[in-house]
C-alpha atoms as a PDB file:
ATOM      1  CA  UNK A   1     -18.141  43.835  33.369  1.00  0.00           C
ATOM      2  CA  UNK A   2     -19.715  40.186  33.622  1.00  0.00           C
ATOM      3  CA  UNK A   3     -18.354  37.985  36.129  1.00  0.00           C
ATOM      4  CA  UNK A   4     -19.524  34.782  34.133  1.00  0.00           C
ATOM      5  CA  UNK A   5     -16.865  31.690  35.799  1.00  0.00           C
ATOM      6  CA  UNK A   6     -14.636  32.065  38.290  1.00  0.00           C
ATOM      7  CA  UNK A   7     -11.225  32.909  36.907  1.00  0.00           C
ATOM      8  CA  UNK A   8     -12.316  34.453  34.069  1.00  0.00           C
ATOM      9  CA  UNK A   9     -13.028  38.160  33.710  1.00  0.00           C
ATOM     10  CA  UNK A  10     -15.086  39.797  31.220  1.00  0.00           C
ATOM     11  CA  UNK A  11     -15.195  43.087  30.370  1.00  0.00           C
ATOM     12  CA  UNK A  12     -17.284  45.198  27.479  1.00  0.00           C
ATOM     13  CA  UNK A  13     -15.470  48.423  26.492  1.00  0.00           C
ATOM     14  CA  UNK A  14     -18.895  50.169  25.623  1.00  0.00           C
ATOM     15  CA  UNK A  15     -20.965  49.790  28.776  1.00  0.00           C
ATOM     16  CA  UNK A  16     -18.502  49.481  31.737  1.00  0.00           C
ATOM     17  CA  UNK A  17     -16.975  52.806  33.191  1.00  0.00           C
ATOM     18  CA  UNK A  18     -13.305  53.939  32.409  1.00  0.00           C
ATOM     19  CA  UNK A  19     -12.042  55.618  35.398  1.00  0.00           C
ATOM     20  CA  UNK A  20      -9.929  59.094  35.699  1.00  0.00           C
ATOM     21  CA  UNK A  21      -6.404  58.632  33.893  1.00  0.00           C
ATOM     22  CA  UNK A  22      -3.730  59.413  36.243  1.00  0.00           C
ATOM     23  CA  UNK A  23      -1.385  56.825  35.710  1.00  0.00           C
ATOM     24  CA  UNK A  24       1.628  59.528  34.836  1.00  0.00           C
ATOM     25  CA  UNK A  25       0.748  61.842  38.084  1.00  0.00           C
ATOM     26  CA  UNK A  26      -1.854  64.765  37.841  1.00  0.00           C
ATOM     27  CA  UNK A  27      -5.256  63.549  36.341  1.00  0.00           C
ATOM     28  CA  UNK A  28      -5.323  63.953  32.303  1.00  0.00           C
ATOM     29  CA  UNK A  29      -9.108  64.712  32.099  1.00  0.00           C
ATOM     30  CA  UNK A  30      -9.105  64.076  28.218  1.00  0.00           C
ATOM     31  CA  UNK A  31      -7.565  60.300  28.997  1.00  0.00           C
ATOM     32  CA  UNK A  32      -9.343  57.710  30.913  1.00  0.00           C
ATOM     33  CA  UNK A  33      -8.664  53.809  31.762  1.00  0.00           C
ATOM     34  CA  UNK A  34      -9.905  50.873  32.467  1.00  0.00           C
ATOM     35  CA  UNK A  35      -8.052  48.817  34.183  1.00  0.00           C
ATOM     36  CA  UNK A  36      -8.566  44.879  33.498  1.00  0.00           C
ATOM     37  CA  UNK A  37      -5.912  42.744  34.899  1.00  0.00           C
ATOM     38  CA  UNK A  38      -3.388  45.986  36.009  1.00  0.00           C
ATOM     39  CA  UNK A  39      -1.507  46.106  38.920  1.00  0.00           C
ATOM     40  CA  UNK A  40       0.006  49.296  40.546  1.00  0.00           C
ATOM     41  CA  UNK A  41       2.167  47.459  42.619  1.00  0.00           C
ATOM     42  CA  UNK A  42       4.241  45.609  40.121  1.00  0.00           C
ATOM     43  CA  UNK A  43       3.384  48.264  37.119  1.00  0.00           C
ATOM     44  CA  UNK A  44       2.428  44.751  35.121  1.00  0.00           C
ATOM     45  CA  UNK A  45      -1.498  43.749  33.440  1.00  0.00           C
ATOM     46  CA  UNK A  46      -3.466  45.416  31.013  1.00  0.00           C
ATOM     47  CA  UNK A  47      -5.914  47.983  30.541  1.00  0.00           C
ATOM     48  CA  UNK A  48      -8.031  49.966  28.084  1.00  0.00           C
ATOM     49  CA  UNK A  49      -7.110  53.409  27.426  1.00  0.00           C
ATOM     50  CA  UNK A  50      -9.019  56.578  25.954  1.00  0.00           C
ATOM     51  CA  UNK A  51      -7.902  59.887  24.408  1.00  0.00           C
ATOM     52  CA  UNK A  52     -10.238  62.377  23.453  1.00  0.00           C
ATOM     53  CA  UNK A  53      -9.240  64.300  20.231  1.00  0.00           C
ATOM     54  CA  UNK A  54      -6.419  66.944  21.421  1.00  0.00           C
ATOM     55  CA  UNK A  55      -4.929  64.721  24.338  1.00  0.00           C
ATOM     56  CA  UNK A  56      -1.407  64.224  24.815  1.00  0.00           C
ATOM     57  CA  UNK A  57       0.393  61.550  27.557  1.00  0.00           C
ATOM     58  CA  UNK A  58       3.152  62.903  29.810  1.00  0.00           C
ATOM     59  CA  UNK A  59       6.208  61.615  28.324  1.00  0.00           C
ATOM     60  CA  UNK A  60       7.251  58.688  30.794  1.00  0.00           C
ATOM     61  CA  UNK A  61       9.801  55.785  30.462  1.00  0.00           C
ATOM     62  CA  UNK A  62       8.625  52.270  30.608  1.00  0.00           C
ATOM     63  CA  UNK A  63      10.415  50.045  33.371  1.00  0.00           C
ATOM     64  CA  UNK A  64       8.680  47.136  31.866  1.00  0.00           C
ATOM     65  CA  UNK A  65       7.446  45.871  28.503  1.00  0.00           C
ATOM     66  CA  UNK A  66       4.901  47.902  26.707  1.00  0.00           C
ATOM     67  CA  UNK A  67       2.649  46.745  24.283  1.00  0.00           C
ATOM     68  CA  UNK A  68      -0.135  48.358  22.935  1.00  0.00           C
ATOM     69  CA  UNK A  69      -3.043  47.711  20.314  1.00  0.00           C
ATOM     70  CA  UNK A  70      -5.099  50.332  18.508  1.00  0.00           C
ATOM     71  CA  UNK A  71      -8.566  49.445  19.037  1.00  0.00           C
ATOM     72  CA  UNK A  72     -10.015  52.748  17.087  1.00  0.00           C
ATOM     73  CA  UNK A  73      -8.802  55.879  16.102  1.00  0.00           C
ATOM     74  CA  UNK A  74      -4.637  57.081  15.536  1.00  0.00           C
ATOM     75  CA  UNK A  75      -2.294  57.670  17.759  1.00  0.00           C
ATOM     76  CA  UNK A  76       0.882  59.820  17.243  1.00  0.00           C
ATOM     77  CA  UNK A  77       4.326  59.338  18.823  1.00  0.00           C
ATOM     78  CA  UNK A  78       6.744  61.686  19.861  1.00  0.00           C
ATOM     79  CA  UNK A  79       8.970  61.115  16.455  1.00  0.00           C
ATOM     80  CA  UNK A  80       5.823  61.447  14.281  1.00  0.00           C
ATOM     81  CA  UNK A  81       5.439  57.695  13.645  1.00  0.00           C
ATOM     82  CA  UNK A  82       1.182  57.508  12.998  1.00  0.00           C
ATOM     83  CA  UNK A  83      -0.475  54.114  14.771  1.00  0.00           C
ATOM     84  CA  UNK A  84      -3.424  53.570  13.294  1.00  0.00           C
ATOM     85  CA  UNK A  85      -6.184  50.814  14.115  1.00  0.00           C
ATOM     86  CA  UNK A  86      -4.929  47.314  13.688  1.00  0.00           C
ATOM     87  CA  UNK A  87      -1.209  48.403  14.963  1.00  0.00           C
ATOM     88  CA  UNK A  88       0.485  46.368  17.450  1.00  0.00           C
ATOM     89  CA  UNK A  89       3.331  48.544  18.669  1.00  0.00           C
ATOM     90  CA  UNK A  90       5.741  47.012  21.424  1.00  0.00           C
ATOM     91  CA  UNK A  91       8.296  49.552  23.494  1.00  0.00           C
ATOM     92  CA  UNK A  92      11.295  47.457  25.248  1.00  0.00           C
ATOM     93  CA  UNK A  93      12.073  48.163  28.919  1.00  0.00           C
ATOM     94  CA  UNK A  94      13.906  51.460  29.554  1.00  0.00           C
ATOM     95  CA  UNK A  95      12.217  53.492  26.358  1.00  0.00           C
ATOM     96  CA  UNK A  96      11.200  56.947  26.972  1.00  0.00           C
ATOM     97  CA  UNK A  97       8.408  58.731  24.724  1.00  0.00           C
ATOM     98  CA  UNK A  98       4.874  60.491  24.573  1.00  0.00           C
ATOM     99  CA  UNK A  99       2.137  60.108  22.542  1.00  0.00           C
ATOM    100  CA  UNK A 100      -0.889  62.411  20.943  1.00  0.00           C
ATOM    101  CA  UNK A 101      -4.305  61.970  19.080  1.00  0.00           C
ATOM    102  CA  UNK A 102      -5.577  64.217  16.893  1.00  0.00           C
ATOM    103  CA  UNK A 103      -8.715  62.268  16.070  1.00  0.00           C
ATOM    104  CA  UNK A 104      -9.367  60.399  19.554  1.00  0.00           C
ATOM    105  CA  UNK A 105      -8.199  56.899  19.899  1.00  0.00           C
ATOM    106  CA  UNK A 106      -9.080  53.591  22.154  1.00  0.00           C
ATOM    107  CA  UNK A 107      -5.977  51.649  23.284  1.00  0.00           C
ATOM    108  CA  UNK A 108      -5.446  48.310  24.829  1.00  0.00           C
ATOM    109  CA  UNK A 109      -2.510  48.418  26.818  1.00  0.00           C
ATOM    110  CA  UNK A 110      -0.106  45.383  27.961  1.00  0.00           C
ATOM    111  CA  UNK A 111       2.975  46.015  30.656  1.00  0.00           C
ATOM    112  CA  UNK A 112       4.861  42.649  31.059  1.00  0.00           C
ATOM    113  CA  UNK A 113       8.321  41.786  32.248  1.00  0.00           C
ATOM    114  CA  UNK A 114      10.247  39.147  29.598  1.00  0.00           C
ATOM    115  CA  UNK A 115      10.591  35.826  31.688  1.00  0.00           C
ATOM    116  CA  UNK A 116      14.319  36.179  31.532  1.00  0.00           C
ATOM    117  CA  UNK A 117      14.631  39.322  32.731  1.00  0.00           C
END
């Protein structure tokens, strides 16, 4: 990460440290994150996410918006639906699912509340 002006964040995917993954409870140890603008707290901001080949997420509902971006790699969803890289997928508040990779995947995650909601 390169703190270049203030308010403005950047952060480069291949040489700053993704942290444990335990956003869904125990630590996944074939998932890790990197959190960018996320906040606990509120559940809202973004991150970077990593699978390894063979990692699945606990299946979790989303309180908030989801939106994700595949970066690299596929991801699988519960229904069989195959994101590859380039997909935008976006989950509406109160959707329930889990994913898998068989091939490993990088993810950049957004959790946002509509302004109207």
């Amino acid at each position: 990460m390169v703190e270049q002006r203030q308010g403005r964040r950047v952060v480069n995917i291949r040489s700053t440290p993704f942290q444990e993954y335990d956003m869904e409870g125990p630590v996944q140890p074939e998932m890790s994150w990197l959190p960018v603008s996320y906040d606990a707290e509120s559940g809202r901001g973004s991150y970077l996410m990593r699978m390894e080949p063979g990692a699945v997420t606990i299946a979790h509902d989303h309180p908030n918006m989801e939106e994700f971006f595949i970066v690299e790699g596929e991801l699988i969803d519960d229904d069989g639906t195959v994101f590859e890289a380039g997909d935008f997928v976006s989950y509406e508040p109160g959707t329930h699912h889990n994913s898998r990779t068989e091939t490993g995947c990088t993810i950049v995650v957004f959790e946002w509340l509509r302004p109207d909601s």
